[in-house]
Protein backbone atom coordinates (compact mmCIF):
# COMPACT_ATOMS: atom_id res chain seq x y z
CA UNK A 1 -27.94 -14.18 -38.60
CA UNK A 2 -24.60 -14.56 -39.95
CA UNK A 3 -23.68 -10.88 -38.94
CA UNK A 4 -24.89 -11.98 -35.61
CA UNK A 5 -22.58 -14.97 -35.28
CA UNK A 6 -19.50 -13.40 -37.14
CA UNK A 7 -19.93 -10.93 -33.82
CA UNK A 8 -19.94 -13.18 -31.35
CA UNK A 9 -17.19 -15.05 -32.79
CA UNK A 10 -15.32 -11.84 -33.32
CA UNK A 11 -16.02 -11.14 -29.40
CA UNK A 12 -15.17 -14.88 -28.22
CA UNK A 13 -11.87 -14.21 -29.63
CA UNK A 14 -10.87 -11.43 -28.24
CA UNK A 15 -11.57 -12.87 -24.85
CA UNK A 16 -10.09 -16.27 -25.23
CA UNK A 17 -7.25 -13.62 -26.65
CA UNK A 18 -7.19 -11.37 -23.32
CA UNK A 19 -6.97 -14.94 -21.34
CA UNK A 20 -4.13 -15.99 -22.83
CA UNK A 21 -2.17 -12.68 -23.03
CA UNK A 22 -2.83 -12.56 -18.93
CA UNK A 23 -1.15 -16.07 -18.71
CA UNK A 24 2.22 -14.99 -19.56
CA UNK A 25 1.49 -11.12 -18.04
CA UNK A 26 3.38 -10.36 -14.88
CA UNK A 27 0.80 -11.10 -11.79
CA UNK A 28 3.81 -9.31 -9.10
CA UNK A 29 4.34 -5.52 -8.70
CA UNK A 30 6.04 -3.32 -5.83
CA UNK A 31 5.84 0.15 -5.23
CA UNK A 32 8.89 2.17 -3.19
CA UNK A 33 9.58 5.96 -2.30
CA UNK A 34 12.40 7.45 -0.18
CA UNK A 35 12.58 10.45 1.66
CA UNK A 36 15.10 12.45 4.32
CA UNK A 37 13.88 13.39 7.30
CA UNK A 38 16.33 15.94 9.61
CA UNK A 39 16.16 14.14 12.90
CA UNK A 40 17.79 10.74 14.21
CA UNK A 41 16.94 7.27 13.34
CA UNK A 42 16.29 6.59 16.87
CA UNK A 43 13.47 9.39 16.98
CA UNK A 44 12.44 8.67 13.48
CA UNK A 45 12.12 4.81 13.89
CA UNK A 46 10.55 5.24 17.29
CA UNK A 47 7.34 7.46 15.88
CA UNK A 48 6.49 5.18 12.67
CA UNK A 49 6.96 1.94 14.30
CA UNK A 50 3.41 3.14 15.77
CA UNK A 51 0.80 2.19 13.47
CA UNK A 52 -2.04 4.83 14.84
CA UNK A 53 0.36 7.18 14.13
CA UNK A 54 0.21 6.52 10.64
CA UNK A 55 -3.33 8.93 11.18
CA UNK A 56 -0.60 11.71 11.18
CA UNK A 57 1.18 11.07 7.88
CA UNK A 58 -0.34 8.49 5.96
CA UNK A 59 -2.51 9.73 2.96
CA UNK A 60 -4.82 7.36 3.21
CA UNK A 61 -5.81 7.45 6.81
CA UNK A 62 -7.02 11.07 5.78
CA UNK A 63 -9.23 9.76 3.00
CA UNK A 64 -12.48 9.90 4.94
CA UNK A 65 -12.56 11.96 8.60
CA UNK A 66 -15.99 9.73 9.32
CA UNK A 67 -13.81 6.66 8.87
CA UNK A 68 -14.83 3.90 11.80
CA UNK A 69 -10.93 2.71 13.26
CA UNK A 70 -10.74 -0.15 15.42
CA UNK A 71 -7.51 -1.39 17.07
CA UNK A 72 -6.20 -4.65 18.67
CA UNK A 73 -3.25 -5.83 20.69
CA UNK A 74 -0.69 -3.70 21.72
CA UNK A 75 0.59 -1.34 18.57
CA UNK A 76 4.21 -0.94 18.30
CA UNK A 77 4.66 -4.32 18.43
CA UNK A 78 4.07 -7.82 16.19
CA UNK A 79 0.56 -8.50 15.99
CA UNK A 80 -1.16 -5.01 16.82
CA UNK A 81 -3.91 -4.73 14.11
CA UNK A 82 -5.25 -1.93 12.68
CA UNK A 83 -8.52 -1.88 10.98
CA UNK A 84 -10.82 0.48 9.08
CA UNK A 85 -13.98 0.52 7.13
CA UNK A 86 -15.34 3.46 5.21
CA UNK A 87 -18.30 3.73 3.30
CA UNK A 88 -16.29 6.01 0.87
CA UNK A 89 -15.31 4.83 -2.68
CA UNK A 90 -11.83 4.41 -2.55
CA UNK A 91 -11.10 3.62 0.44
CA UNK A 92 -13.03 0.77 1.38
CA UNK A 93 -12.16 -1.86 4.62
CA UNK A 94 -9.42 -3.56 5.28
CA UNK A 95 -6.74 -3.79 8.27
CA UNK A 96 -2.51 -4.07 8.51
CA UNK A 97 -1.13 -6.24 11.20
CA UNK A 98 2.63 -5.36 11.93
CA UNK A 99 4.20 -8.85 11.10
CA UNK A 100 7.78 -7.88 12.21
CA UNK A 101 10.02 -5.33 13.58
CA UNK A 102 14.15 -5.06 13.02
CA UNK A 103 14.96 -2.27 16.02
CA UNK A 104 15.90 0.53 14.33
CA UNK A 105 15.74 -0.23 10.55
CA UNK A 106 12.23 -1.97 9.33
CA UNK A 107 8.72 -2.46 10.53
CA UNK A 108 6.74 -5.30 8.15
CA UNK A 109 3.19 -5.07 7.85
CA UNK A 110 0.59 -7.17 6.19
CA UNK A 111 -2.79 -5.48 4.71
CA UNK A 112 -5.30 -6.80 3.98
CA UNK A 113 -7.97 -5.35 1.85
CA UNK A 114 -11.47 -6.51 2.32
CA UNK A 115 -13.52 -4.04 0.44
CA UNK A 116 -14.39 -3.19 -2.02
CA UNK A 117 -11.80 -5.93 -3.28
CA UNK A 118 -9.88 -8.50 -1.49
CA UNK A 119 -6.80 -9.00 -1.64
CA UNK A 120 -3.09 -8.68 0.86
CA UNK A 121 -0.20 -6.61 0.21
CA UNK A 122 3.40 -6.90 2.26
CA UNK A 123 4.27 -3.47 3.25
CA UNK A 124 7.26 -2.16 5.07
CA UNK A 125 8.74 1.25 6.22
CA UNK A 126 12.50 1.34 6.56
CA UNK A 127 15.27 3.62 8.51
CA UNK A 128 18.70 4.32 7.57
CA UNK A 129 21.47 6.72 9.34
CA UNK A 130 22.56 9.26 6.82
CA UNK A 131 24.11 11.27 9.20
CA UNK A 132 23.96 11.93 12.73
CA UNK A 133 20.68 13.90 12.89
CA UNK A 134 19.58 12.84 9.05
CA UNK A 135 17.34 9.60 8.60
CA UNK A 136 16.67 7.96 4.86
CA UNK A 137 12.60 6.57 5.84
CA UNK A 138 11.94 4.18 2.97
CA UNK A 139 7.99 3.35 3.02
CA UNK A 140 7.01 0.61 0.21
CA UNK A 141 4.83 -2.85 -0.60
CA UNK A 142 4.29 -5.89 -2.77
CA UNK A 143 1.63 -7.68 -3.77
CA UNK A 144 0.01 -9.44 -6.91
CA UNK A 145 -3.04 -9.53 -8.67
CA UNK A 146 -4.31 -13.39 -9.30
CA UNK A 147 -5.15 -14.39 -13.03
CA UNK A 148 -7.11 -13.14 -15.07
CA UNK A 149 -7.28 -10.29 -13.20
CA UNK A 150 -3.80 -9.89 -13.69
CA UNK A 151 -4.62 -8.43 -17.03
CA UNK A 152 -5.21 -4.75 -15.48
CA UNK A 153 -1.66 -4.72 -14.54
CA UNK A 154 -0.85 -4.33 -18.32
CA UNK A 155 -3.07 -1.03 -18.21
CA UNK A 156 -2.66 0.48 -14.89
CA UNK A 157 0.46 2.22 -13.47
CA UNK A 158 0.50 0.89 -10.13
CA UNK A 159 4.19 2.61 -9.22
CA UNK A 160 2.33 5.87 -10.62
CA UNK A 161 -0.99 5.52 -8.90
CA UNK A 162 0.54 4.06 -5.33
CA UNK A 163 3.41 5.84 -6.01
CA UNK A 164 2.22 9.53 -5.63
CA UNK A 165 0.20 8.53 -2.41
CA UNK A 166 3.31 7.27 -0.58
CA UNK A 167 5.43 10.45 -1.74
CA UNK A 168 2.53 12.20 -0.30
CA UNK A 169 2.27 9.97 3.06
CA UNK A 170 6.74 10.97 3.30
CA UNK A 171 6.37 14.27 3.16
CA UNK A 172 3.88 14.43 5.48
CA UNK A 173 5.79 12.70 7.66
CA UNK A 174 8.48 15.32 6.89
CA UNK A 175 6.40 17.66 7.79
CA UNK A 176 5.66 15.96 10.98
CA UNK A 177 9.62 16.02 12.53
CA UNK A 178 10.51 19.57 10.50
CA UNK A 179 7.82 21.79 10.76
CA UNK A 180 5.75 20.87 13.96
């Protein structure tokens, strides 16, 4: 019996333990890549501010060809929603609303994830002039993670994991004005 309690203690305290270190762990995280895309801003800026063209690009709106897509409003403008749901792990349901547009250098989006986990990220895709037929696209998010689950921030590399899937969304967007 007293093995049997000496465990449980043992286990109780590395819980109350893990609670306490994911007080004072960071609960915030962001996740940016750049790329530069040979065309104008203007043609650039006018193509991405689409959401359903995101289909064309976007690594995750490849995940799963029998995804279900559903649309409202008018898209290219605040308050066009765009929602998915997939039966595939990994991908999940969930929709971005474009929240705000500055002409010509930022479209805002919210998502919202629904399954299998809720939870909202603020997303945005930027535009810069580099030169006169040379566009910077910047394509990024924040979000948080709510305590305790804030804990699996300290053991997953969320500018690593997200990371890689934007770099892969920019250069198939690239791709998209360069190659097509």
């Amino acid at each position: 019996m007293n093995v049997l309690l000496t465990i449980v203690l043992i286990l109780a305290g590395i819980i109350v333990l893990l609670l306490i270190i994911a007080l004072f762990a960071r609960k915030k995280y962001s996740v940016e890549r750049e790329i530069k895309i040979d065309r104008p801003l203007a043609t650039v800026f006018d193509y991405i501010r689409f959401l359903k063209n995101q289909d064309n690009f976007s690594k995750w709106a490849t995940m799963d060809p029998a995804m279900r897509k559903s649309y409202s409003g008018t898209d290219g403008i605040i308050g066009f929603v765009s929602a998915w749901e997939s039966s595939m792990k990994g991908v999940g349901k969930g929709e971005q609303e474009i929240t705000g547009i500055t002409e010509g250098e930022k479209i805002d989006y919210q998502i919202r994830f629904i399954k299998p986990f809720e939870g909202r990220a603020n997303a945005y895709i930027t535009t810069m002039t580099m030169s006169a037929n040379q566009t910077l696209v910047t394509w990024g998010f924040t979000s948080s993670m709510k305590y305790p689950t804030n804990l699996m921030l300290l053991f997953m590399d969320m500018e690593k994991a997200i990371g890689k899937d934007f770099e892969t969304g920019l250069k198939n967007l690239k791709d998209v004005f360069e190659n097509h």
